[in-house]
Protein backbone atom coordinates (compact mmCIF):
# COMPACT_ATOMS: atom_id res chain seq x y z
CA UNK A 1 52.12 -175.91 -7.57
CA UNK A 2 49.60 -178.00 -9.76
CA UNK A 3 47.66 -175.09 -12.48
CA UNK A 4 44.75 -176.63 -11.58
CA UNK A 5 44.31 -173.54 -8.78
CA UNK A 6 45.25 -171.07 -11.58
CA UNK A 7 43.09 -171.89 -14.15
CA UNK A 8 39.79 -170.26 -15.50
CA UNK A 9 37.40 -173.45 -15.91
CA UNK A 10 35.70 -173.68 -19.41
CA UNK A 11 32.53 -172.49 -18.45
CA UNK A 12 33.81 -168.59 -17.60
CA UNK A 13 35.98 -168.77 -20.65
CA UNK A 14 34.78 -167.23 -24.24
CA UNK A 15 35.80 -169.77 -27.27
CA UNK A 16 34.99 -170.59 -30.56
CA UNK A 17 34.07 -173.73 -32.46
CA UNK A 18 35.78 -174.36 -35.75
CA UNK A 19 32.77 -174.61 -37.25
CA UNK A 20 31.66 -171.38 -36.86
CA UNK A 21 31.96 -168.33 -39.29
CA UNK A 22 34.39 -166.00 -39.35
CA UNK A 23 31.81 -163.33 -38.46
CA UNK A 24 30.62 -165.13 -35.71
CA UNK A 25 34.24 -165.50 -34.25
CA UNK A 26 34.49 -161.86 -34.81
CA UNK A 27 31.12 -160.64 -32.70
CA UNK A 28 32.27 -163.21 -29.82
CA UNK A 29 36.20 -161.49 -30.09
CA UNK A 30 33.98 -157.77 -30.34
CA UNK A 31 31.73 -158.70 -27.23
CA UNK A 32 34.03 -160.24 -24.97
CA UNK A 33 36.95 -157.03 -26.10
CA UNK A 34 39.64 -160.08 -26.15
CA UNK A 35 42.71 -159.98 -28.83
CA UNK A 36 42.18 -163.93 -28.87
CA UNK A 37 40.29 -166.79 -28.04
CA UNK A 38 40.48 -170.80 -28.09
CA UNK A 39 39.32 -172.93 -30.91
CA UNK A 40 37.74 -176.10 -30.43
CA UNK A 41 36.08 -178.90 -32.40
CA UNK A 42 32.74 -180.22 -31.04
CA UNK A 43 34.07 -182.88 -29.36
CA UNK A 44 35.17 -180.42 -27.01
CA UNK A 45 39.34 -180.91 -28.22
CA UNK A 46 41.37 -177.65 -28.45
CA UNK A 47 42.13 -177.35 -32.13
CA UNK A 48 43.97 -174.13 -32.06
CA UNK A 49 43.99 -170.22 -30.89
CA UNK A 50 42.06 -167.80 -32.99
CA UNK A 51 43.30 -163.93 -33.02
CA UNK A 52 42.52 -160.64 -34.51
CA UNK A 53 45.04 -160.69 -36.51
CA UNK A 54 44.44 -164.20 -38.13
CA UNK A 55 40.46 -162.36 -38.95
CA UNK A 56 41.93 -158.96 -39.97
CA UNK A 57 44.27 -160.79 -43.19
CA UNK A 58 41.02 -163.25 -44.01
CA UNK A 59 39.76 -159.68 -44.65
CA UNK A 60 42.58 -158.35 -46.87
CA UNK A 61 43.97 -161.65 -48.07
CA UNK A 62 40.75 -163.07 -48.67
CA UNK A 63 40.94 -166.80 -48.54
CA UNK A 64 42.74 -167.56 -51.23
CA UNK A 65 45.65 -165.43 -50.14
CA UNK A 66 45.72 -162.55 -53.06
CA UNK A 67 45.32 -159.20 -51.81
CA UNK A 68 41.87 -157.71 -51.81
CA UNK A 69 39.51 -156.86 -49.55
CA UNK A 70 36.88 -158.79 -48.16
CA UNK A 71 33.42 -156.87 -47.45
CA UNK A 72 32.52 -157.62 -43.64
CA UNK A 73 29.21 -159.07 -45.39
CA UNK A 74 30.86 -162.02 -46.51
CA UNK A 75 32.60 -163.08 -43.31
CA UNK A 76 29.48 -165.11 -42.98
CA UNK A 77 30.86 -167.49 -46.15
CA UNK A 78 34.21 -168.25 -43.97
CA UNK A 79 33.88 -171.33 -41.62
CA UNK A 80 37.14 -171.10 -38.93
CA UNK A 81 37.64 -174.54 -39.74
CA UNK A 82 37.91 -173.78 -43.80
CA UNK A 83 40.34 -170.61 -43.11
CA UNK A 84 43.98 -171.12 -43.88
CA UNK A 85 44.68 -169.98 -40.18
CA UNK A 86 47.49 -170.92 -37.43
CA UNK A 87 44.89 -173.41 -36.15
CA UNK A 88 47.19 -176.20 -35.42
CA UNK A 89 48.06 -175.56 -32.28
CA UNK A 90 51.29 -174.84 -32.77
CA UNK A 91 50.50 -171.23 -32.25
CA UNK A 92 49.53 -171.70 -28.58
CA UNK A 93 49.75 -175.24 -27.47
CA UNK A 94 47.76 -176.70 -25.11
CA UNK A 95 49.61 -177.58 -21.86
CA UNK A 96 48.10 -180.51 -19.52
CA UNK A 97 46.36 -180.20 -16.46
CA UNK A 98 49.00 -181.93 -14.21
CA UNK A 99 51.86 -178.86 -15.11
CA UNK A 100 53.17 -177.04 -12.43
CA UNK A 101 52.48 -173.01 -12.71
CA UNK A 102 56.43 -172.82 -13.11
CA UNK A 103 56.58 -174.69 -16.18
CA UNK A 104 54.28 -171.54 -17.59
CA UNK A 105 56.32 -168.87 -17.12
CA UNK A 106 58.27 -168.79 -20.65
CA UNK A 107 54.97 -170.18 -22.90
CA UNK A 108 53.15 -166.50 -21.33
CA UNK A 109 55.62 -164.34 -22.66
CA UNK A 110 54.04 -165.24 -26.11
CA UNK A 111 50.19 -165.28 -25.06
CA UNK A 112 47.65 -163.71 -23.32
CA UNK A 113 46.54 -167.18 -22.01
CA UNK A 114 47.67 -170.41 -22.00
CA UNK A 115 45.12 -173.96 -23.16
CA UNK A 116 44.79 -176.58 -20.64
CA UNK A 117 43.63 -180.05 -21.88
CA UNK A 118 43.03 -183.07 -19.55
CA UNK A 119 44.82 -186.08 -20.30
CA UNK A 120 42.21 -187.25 -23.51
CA UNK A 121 43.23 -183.72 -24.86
CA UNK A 122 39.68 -182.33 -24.13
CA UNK A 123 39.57 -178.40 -23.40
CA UNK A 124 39.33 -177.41 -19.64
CA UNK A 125 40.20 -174.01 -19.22
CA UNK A 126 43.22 -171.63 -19.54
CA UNK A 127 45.38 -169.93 -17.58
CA UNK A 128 45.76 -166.19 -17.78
CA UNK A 129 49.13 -164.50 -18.28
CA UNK A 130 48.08 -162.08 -15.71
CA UNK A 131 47.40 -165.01 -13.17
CA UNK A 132 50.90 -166.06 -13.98
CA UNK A 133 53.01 -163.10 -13.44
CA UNK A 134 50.52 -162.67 -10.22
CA UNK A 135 51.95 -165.69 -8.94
CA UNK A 136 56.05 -164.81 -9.64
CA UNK A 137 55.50 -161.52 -8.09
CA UNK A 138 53.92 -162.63 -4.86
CA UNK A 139 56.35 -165.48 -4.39
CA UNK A 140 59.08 -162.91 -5.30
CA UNK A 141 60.33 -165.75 -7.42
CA UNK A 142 62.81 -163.74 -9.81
CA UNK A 143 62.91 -164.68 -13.56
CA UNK A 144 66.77 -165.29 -12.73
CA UNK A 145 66.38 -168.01 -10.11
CA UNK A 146 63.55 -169.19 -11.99
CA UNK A 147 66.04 -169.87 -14.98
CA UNK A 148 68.76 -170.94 -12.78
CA UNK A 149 66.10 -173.52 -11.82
CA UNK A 150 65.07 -174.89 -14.96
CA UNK A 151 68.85 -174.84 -16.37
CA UNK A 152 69.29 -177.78 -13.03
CA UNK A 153 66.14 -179.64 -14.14
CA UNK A 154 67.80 -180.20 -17.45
């Protein structure tokens, strides 16, 4: 079955732009209560996945890596885009729009959520790893024929 009727469009999802400050990525991560949230550029492309973790050693590492600690003041020097952070994408890579919900099962084991780009790699939405298991469970799809299955695709 096509993600499409999994995902969480854009518009009910909370994300950052890599231009914004680190304190501003913080407040949206505070507001929203979420561990992590999608980076994108302003010409709406997924650039990478932002998490508390990457803010909390900006904080002790500071940005040029040597142990200290950043006052909370200063988060407001710290553009997202200027922060050594996992921002590539290779953290949580986006998956296209035309995947099947099958083809998420492994990539949720390691996230919360899961990008979805259209085909010009422009941020649509994501798909929860809730929504996911959801989905196994009421198909009673078992991660064991679920293996067996990808293992014949292969």
């Amino acid at each position: 079955m096509n993600i499409a009727f999994f995902m969480r469009p854009k518009a009910e999802v909370a994300y950052v732009y890599d231009d914004f400050t680190a304190r501003q990525a913080l407040e949206k991560l505070r507001h929203h209560g979420y561990t992590a949230v999608p980076v994108l550029n302003r010409d709406g492309e997924y650039v990478g996945t932002l998490s508390e973790g990457d803010l909390l050693w900006l904080i002790v590492n500071g940005e040029g890596g040597e142990p200290h600690t950043v006052p909370v003041e200063d988060l407001e020097k710290f553009k997202i885009s200027n922060i050594n952070l996992k921002l590539s994408g290779e953290k949580n890579p986006p998956v296209n729009i035309m995947a099947r919900i099958d083809e998420l099962l492994l990539r949720v084991l390691g996230s919360n959520f899961i990008p979805i780009v259209d085909d010009r790699g422009i941020f649509i939405g994501i798909v929860t790893r809730s929504v996911v298991i959801k989905y196994f469970y009421e198909n009673s799809l078992s991660l064991e024929e679920f293996m067996n299955e990808e293992s014949v695709r292969k």
